[in-house]
Protein backbone atom coordinates (compact mmCIF):
# COMPACT_ATOMS: atom_id res chain seq x y z
CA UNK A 1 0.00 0.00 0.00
CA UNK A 2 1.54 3.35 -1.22
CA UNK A 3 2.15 6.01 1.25
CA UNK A 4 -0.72 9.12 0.10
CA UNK A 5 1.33 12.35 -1.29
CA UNK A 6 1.45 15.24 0.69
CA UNK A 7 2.09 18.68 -0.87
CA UNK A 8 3.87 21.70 1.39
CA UNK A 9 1.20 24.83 0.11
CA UNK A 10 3.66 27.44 2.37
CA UNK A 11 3.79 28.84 6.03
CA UNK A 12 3.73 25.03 7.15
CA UNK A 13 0.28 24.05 5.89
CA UNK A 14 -0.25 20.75 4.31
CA UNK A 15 -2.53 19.14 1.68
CA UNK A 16 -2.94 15.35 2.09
CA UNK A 17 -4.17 13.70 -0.78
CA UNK A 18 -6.75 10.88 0.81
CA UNK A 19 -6.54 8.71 -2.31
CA UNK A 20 -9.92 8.02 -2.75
CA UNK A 21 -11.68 5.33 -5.18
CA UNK A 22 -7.38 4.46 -5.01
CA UNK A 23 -6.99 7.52 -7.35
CA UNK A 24 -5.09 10.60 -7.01
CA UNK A 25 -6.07 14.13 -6.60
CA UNK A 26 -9.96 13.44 -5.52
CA UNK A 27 -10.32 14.24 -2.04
CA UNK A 28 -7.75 16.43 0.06
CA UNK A 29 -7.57 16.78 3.82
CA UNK A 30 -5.26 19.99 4.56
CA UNK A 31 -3.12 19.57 7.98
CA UNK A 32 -2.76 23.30 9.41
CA UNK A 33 0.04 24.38 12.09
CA UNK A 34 -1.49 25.85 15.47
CA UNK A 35 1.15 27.41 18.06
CA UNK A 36 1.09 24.09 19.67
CA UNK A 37 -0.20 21.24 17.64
CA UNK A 38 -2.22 20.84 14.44
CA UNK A 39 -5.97 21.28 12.90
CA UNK A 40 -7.12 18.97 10.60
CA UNK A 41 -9.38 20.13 8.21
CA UNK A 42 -11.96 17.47 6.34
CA UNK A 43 -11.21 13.52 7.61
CA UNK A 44 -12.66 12.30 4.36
CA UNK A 45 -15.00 8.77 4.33
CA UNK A 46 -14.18 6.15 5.91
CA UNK A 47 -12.59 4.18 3.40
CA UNK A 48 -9.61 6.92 3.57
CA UNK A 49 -8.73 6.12 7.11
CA UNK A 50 -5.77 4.78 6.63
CA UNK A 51 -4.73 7.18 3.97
CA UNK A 52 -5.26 9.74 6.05
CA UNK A 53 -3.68 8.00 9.38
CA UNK A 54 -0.65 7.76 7.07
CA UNK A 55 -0.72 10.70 5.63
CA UNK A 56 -0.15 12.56 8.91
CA UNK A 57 2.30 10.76 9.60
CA UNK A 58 4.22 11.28 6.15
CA UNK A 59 3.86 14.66 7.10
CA UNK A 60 5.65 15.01 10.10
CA UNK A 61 2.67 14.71 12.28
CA UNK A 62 2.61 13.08 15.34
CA UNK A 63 -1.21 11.30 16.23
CA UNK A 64 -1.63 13.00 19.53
CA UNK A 65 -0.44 16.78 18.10
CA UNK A 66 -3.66 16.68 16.23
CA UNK A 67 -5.30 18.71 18.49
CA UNK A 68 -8.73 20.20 16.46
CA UNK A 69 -10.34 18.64 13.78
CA UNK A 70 -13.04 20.14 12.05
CA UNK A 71 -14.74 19.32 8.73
CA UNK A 72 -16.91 21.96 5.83
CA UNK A 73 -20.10 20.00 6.75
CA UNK A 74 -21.47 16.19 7.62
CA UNK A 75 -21.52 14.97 3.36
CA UNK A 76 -19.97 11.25 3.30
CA UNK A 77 -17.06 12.37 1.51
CA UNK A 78 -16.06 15.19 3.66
CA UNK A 79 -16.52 13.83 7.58
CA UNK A 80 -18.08 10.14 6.84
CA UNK A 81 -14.85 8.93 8.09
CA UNK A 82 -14.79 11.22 11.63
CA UNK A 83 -15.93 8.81 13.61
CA UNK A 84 -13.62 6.17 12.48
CA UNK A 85 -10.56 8.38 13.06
CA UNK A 86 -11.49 9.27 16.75
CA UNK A 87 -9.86 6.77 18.13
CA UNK A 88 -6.47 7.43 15.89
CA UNK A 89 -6.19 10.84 16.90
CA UNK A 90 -6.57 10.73 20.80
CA UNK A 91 -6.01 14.32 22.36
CA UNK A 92 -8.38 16.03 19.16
CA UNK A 93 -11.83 17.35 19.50
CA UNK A 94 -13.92 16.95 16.47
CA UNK A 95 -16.05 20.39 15.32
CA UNK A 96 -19.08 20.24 12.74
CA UNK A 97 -21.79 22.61 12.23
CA UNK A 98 -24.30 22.38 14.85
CA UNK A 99 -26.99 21.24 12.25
CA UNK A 100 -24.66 18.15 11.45
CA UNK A 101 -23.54 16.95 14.74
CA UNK A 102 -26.52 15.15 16.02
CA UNK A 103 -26.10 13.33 12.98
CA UNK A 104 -22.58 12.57 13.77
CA UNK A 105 -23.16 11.19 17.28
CA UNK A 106 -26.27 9.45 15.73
CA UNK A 107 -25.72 8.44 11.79
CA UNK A 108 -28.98 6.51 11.32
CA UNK A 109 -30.51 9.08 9.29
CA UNK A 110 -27.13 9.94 7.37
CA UNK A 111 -26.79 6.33 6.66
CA UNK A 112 -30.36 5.72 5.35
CA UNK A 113 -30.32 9.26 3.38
CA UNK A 114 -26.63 8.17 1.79
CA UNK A 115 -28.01 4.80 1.08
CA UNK A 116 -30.83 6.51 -0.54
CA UNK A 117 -29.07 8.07 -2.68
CA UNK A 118 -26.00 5.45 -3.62
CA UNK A 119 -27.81 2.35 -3.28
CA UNK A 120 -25.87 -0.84 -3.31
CA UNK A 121 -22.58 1.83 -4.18
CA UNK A 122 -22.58 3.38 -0.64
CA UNK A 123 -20.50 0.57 1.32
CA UNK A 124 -17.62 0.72 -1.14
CA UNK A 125 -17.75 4.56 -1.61
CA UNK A 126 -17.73 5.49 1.64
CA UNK A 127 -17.37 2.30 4.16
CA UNK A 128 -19.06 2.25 7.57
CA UNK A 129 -20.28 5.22 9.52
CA UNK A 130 -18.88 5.16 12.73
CA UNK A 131 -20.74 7.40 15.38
CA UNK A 132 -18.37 10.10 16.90
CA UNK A 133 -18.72 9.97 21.05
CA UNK A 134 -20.78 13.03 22.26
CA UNK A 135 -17.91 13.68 24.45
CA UNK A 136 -15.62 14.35 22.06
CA UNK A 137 -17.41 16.70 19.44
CA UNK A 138 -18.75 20.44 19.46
CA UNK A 139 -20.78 22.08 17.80
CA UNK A 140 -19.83 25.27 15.53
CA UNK A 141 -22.43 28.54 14.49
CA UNK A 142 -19.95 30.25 12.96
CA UNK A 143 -17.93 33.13 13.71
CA UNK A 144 -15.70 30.84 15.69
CA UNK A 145 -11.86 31.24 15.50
CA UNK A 146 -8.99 28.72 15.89
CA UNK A 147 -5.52 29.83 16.61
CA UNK A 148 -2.71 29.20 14.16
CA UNK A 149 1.02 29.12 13.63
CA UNK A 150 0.84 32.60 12.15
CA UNK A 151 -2.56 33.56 11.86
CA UNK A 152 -5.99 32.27 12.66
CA UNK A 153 -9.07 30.12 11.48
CA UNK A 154 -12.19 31.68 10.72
CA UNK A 155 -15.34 29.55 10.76
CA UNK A 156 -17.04 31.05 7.78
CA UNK A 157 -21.32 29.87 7.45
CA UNK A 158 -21.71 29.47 3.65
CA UNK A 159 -24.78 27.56 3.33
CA UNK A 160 -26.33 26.40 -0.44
CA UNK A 161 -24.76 23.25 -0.76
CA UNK A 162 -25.95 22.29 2.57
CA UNK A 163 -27.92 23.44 5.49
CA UNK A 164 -24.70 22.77 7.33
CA UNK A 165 -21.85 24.14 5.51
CA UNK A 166 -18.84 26.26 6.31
CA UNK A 167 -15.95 27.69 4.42
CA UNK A 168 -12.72 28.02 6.67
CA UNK A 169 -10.42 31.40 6.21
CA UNK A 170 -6.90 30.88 7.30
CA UNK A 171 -5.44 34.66 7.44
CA UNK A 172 -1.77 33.59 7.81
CA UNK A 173 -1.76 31.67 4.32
CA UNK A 174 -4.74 34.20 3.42
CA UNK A 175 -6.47 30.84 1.80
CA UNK A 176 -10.52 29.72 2.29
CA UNK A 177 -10.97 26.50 2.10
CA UNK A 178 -14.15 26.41 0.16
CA UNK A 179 -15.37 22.57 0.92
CA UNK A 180 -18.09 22.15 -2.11
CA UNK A 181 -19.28 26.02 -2.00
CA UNK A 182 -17.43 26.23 -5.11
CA UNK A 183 -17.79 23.20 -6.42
CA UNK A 184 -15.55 20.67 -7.38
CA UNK A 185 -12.06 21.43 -9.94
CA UNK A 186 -9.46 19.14 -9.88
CA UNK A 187 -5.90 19.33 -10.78
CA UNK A 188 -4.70 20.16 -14.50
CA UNK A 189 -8.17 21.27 -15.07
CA UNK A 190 -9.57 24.37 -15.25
CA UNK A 191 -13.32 22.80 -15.65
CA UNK A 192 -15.57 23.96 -12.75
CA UNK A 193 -18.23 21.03 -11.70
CA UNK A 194 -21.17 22.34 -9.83
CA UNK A 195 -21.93 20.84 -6.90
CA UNK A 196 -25.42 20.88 -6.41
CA UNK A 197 -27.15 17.72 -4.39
CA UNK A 198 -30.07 17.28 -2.77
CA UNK A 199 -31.82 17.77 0.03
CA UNK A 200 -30.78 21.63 1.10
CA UNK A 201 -29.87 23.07 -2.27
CA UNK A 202 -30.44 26.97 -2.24
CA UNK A 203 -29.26 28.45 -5.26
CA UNK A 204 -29.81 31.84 -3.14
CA UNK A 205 -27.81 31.13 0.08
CA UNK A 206 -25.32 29.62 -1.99
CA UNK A 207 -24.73 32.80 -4.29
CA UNK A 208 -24.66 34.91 -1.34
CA UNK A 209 -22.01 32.31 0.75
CA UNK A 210 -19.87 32.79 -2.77
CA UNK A 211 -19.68 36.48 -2.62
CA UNK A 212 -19.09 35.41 1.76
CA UNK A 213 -16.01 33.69 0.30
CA UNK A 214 -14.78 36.59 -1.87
CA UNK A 215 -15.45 38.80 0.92
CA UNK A 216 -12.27 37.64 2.59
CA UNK A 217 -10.03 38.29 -0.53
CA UNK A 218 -8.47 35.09 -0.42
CA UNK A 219 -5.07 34.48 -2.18
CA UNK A 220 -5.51 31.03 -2.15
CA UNK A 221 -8.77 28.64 -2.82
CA UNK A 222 -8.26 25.56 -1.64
CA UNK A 223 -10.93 22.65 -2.76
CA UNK A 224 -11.80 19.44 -0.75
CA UNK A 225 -12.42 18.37 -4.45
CA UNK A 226 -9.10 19.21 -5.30
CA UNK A 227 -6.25 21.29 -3.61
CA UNK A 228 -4.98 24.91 -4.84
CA UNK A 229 -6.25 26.83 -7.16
CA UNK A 230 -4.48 28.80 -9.58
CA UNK A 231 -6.49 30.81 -10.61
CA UNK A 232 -8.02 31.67 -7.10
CA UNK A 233 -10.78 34.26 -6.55
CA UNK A 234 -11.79 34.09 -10.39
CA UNK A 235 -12.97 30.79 -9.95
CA UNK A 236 -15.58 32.49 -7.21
CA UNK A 237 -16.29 34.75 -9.58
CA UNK A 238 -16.61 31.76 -12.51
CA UNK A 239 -18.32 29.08 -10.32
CA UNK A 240 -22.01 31.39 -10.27
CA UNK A 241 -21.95 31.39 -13.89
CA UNK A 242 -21.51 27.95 -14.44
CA UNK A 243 -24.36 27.03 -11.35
CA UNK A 244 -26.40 29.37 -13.10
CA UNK A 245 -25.61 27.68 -16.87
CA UNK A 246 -26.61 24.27 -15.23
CA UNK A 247 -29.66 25.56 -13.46
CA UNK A 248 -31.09 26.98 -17.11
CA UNK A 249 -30.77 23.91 -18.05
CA UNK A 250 -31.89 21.67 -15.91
CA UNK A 251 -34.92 24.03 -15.64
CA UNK A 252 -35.96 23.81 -19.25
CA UNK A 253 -35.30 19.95 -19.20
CA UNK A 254 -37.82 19.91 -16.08
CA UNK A 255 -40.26 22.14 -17.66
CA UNK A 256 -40.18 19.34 -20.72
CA UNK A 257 -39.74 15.94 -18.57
CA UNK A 258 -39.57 16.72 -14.47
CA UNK A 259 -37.76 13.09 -14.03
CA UNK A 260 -34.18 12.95 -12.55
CA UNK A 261 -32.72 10.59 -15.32
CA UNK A 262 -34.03 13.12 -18.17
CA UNK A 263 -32.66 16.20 -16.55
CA UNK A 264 -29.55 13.98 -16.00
CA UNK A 265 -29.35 12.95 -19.19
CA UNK A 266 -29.38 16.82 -20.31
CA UNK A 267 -26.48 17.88 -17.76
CA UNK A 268 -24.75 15.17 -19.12
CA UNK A 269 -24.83 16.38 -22.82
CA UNK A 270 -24.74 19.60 -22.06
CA UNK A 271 -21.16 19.27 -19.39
CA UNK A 272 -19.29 16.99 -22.25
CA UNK A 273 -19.71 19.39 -25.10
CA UNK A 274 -18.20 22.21 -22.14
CA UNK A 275 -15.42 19.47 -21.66
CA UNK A 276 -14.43 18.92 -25.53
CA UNK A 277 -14.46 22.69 -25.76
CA UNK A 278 -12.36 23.33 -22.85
CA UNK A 279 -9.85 20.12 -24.39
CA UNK A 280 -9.95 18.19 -20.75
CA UNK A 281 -11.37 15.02 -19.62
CA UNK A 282 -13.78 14.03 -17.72
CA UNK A 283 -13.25 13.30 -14.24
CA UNK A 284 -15.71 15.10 -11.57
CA UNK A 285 -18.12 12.29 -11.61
CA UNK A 286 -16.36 10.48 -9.39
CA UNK A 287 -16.84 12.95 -6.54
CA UNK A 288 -19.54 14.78 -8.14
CA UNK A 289 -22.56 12.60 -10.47
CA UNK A 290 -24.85 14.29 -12.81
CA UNK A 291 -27.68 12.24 -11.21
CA UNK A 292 -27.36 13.79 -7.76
CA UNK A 293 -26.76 17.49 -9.57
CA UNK A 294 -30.24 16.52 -11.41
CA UNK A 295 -31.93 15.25 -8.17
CA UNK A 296 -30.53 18.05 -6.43
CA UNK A 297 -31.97 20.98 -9.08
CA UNK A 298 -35.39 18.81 -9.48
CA UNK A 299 -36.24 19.25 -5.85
CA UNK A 300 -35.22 22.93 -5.88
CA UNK A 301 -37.43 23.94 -8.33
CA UNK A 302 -40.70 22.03 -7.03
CA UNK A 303 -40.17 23.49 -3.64
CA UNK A 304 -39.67 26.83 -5.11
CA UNK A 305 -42.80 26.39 -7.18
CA UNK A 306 -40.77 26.75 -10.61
CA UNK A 307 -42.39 23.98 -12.58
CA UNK A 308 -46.14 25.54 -12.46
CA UNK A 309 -48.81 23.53 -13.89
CA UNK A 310 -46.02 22.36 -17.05
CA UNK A 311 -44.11 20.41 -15.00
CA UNK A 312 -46.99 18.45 -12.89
């Protein structure tokens, strides 16, 4: 089993690749220096435990230093793996938004919603869901700050994506970590994959959390889905247009046919002819499917009342 890469991104901060789906440059957990000891920011699913056990360790990291360990918000592939790590990282209290964490001490109803959704895919995607002691977890608002080597963390509320998101602003490295409010863009690509999933989509709260994110004229954005990057705040700027591109069209695909796998089917045509323009492959559905992006916009629109009598 090959040790996960870990990349140095300055002032002692530290992206661990978690190797998901055993593939590079998918999900990142970013290791942050605190005067004494370390944040952890994301623990991935469960199946990345012991990439990310090892990971730490590659980078210089000693278990019990990992002092605070907080994740964007309670999706599978950001903190289904928290309450597997507990136990690996001894002397760290876990944060979450407090929307998420009863969920985290109790999964039931993140299990049955995930399963839900992935079907007979969930156990190999994201592994068990381990419940996270009570004892051992608080619960953020937002507005919170952690101390770092440097600088501070800023517990940012960016809702859209989810109910229960935050964005993290590091002002030493003067980097957000954006989680999915931004979507997903992985490395040597400059294609921007909305990420747009059901049940708390709010294409409002989400275009005001990206402007949240600009606010704090970042240098650096830093994706769970994937790393720096370079082209920073004009990818905040980008990532509206291209929500708003995909909601057009999944609206006039669910003004014709209001069925997930047809407004799927149209996201799909429409995202590869964006790909073969913009010369890249096609990646992003591995973290990020077309059928939860259509599920996601579907349910938006009939709870918003955008379908009118057409789409009944």
């Amino acid at each position: 089993m090959s040790s996960p890469s870990v990349q140095e991104l300055g002032q002692g901060r530290q992206l661990i690749d978690l190797d998901f789906r055993d593939t590079e440059g998918l999900v990142a957990a970013y290791l942050l220096p605190e005067p004494e000891g370390w944040t952890l920011v994301e623990t991935g699913p469960s199946t990345c435990r012991e990439s990310l056990i090892r990971g730490v360790a590659r980078a210089g990291v000693g278990a019990e230093e990992v002092r605070h360990v907080l994740v964007t918000h309670i999706h599978l592939d950001h903190a289904g793996g928290m309450g597997a790590v507990v136990d690996a990282f001894p002397r760290a209290t876990f944060y979450a938004h407090e929307l998420g964490v009863p969920h985290l001490v109790d999964p039931t109803r993140l299990v049955a919603s995930a399963r839900r959704a992935w079907g007979a895919a969930m156990d190999t995607l994201w592994g068990p869901i381990a419940p996270v002691p009570a004892a051992r977890i608080v619960a953020l608002s937002g507005g919170e700050r952690f101390p770092l080597r440097g600088g501070e963390l800023r517990v940012l509320p960016t809702p859209g994506h989810a109910r229960h998101h935050f964005a993290f602003f590091d002002s030493g490295l003067r980097a957000i970590f954006c989680g999915d409010g931004a979507g997903v863009r992985l490395p040597h690509s400059s294609h921007l994959r909305p990420a747009v999933p059901p049940p708390d989509l709010d294409l409002d709260q989400l275009f005001a959390s990206i402007e949240a994110m600009r606010a704090t004229d970042p240098r650096l954005v830093l994706f769970s889905h994937f790393g720096p990057s370079p082209d920073g705040v004009a990818d905040l700027v980008r990532y509206r247009s291209v929500v708003e591109q995909w909601r057009d069209v999944a609206l006039a695909a669910a003004l014709e046919r209001p069925e997930v796998d047809f407004i799927e089917m149209r996201l799909r045509e429409f995202d590869l002819s964006t790909l073969e323009q913009e010369s890249v492959s096609e990646r992003e559905s591995l973290v990020s499917g077309y059928q939860l992006a259509a599920a996601g916009f579907l349910r938006y629109f009939e709870t918003h009342g955008m379908l009118g009598q057409e789409g009944r």
